[in-house]
Structure formats: C-alpha cells, structure tokens
Protein backbone atom coordinates (compact mmCIF):
# COMPACT_ATOMS: atom_id res chain seq x y z
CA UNK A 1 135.14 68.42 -57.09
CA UNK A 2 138.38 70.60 -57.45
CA UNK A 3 138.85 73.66 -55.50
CA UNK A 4 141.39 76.37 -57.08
CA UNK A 5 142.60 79.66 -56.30
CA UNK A 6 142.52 81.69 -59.04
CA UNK A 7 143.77 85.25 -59.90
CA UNK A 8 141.99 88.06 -61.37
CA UNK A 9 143.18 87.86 -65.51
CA UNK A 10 143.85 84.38 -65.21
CA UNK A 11 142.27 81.36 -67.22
CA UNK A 12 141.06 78.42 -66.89
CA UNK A 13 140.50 75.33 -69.26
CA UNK A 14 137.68 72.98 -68.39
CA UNK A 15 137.62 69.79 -70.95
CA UNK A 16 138.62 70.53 -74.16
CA UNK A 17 136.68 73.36 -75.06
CA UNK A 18 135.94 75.28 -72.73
CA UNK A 19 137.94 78.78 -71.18
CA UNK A 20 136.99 80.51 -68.25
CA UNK A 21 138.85 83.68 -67.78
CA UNK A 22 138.35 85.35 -64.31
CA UNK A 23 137.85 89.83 -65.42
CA UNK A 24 137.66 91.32 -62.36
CA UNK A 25 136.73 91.36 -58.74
CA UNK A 26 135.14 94.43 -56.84
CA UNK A 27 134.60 93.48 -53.38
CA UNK A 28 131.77 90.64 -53.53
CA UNK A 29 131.25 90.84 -57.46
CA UNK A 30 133.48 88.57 -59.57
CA UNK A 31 133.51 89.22 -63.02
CA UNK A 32 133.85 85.96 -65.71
CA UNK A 33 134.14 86.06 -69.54
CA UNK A 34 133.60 82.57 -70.80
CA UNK A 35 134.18 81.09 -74.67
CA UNK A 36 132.93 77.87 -75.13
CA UNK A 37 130.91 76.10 -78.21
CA UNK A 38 127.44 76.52 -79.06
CA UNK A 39 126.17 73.40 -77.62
CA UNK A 40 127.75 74.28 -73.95
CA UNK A 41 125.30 76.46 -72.89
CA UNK A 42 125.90 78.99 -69.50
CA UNK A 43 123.09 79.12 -66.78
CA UNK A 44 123.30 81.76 -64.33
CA UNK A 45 120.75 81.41 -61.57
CA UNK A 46 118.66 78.90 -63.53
CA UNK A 47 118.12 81.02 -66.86
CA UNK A 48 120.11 79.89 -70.04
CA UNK A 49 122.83 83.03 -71.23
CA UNK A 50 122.65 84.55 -74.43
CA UNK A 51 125.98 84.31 -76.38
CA UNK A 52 127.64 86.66 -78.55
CA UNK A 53 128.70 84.55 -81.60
CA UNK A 54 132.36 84.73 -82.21
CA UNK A 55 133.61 84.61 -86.33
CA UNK A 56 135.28 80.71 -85.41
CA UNK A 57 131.73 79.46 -84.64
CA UNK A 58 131.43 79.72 -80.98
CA UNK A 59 130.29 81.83 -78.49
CA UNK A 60 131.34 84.05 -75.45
CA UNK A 61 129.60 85.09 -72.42
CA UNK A 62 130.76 88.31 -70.26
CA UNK A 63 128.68 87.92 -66.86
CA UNK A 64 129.09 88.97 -63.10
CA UNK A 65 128.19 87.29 -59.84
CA UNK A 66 127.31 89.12 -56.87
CA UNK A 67 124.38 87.20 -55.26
CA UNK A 68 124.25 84.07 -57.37
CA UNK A 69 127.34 82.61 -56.29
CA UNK A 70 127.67 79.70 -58.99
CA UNK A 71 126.78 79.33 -62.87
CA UNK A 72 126.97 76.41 -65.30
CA UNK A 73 129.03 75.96 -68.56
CA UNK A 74 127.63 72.78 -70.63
CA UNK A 75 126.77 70.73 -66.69
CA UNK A 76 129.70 71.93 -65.30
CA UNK A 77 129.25 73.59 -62.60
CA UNK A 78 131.67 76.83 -60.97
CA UNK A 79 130.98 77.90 -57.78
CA UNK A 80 132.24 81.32 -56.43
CA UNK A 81 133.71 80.84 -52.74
CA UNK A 82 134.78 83.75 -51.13
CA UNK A 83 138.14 83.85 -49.33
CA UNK A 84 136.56 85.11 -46.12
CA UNK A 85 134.81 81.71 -45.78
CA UNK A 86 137.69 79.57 -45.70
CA UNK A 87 139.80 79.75 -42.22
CA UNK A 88 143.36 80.75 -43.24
CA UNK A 89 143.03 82.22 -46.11
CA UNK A 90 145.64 85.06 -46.93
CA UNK A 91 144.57 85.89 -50.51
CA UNK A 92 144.33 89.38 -51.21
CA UNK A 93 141.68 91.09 -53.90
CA UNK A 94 143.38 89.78 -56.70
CA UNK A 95 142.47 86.17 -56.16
CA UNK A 96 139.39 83.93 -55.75
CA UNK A 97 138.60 80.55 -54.69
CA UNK A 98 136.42 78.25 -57.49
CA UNK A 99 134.84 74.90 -56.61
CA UNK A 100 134.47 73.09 -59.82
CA UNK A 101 132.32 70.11 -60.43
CA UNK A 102 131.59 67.76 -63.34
CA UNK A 103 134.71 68.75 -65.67
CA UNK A 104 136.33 65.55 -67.05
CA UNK A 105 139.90 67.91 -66.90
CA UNK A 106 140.65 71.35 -65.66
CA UNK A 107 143.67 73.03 -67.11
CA UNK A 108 145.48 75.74 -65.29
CA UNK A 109 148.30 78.10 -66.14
CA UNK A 110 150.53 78.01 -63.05
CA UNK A 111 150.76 81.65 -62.92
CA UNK A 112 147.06 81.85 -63.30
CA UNK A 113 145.77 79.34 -60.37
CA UNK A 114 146.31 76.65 -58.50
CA UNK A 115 144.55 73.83 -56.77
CA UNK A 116 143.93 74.31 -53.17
CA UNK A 117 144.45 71.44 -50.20
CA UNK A 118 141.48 71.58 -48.75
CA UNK A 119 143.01 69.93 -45.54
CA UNK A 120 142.02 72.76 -43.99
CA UNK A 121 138.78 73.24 -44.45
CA UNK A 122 138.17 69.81 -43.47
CA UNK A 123 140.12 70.45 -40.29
CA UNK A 124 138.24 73.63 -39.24
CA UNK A 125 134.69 71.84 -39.26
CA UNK A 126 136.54 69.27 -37.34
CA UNK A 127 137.68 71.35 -35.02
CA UNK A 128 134.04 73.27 -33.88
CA UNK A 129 133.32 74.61 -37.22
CA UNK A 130 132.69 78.57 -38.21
CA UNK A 131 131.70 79.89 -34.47
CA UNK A 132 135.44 77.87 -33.12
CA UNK A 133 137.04 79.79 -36.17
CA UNK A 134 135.44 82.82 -35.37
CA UNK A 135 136.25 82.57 -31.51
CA UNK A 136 140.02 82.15 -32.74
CA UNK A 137 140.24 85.40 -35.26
CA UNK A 138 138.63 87.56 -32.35
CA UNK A 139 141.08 86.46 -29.63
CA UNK A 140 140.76 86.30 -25.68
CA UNK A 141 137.92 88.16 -24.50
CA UNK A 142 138.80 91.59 -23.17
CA UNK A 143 136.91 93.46 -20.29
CA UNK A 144 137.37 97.20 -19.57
C-alpha cells in the first residue's frame, strides 16, 4: 500500500495506463475523473461504472465520493482518507490523502502529490490511539 497526498487538479499514474486526476473537493466530497482502457473497469461501492468512450479507444469516468470512501480501477483499489483522521495533518482544502493498493507503479508529478511517511500514523496508535490524539488537540481540562 502507498499513501499520498494529493492536490486538488493534480494526477496520478497508476501502471501504465491508467490516470487518476483528483477535480475537486467540497468539504467531505472528493471529486475524481479517471481515463483508463476498456478492460480496467471502475467499481464504486460494488457496482461496475459506465464509461464515456473517448475517440483513442478508451474510456473516462467523472465520479464523486462522499459516503463511499474508496472505488476500484481494473483491482486497484483508491481509498479516500480524510486529513482530519490522520494526527498532524496540516493540509488545507486543496489536498487529500489516497491509500492505494494493488498498482504494480504509481506515478506522481511532484507538484501534484507526494508520498506520505506514515511514521506517524503508526506512532499515534502507538501512543493510545484516536481518544490519546483527541485528549492532545483539546488541551488541559479547564474548569470555570
């Protein structure tokens, strides 16, 4: 598994022939446009995608995820993970954090994302897990 941070407009390239480009974000919903060939299909929340046929013989898929929080592209699998969940994390709205499993390669533009250390999120489970984290962002316990 790779974890990235990714901005909003950039790209990804999983394999050879596959490009994920991350649309938008609104709060929650994340908004992916995906061109890949015919024979990679896209399953969002267990249902197969249907493509719009581009003129070079493949296909794209424009899709958002609000509840579902992962889809798969031809058995690879992206998973959504939202900044909030991971302790430490300073990314604004114009980023997201991807989990990506089963890709032989992932590409990425440096401008458009980066892989993430997930020492930290190894650490904070260590450490007590989410109610310890929690504890932390909310500080000493005041009294009136």
């Amino acid at each position: 598994m790779q974890r990235l941070v990714c901005r909003v407009g950039g790209m990804l390239q999983l394999d050879d022939d596959i490009r994920i480009v991350v649309h938008g974000r609104l709060e929650e919903r994340v908004t992916f446009g995906v061109v890949a060939p015919w024979h990679r299909e896209v399953v969002l929340d267990g249902v197969a995608l249907r493509p719009a046929p581009q003129s070079d013989g493949g296909c794209w898929y424009l899709f958002s995820l609000l509840n579902v929080r992962a889809f798969l592209v031809g058995g690879i699998e992206v998973r959504l993970s939202a900044p909030g969940a991971r302790p430490g994390a300073t990314d604004g709205h114009d980023t997201i954090h991807l989990d990506i499993t089963g890709a032989e390669s992932v590409r990425l533009h440096e401008a458009d994302a980066r892989a993430m250390d997930d020492a930290s999120v190894r650490r904070s489970h260590a450490d007590g897990g989410w109610m310890a984290w929690l504890q932390r962002l909310q500080g000493a316990p005041r009294t009136a």
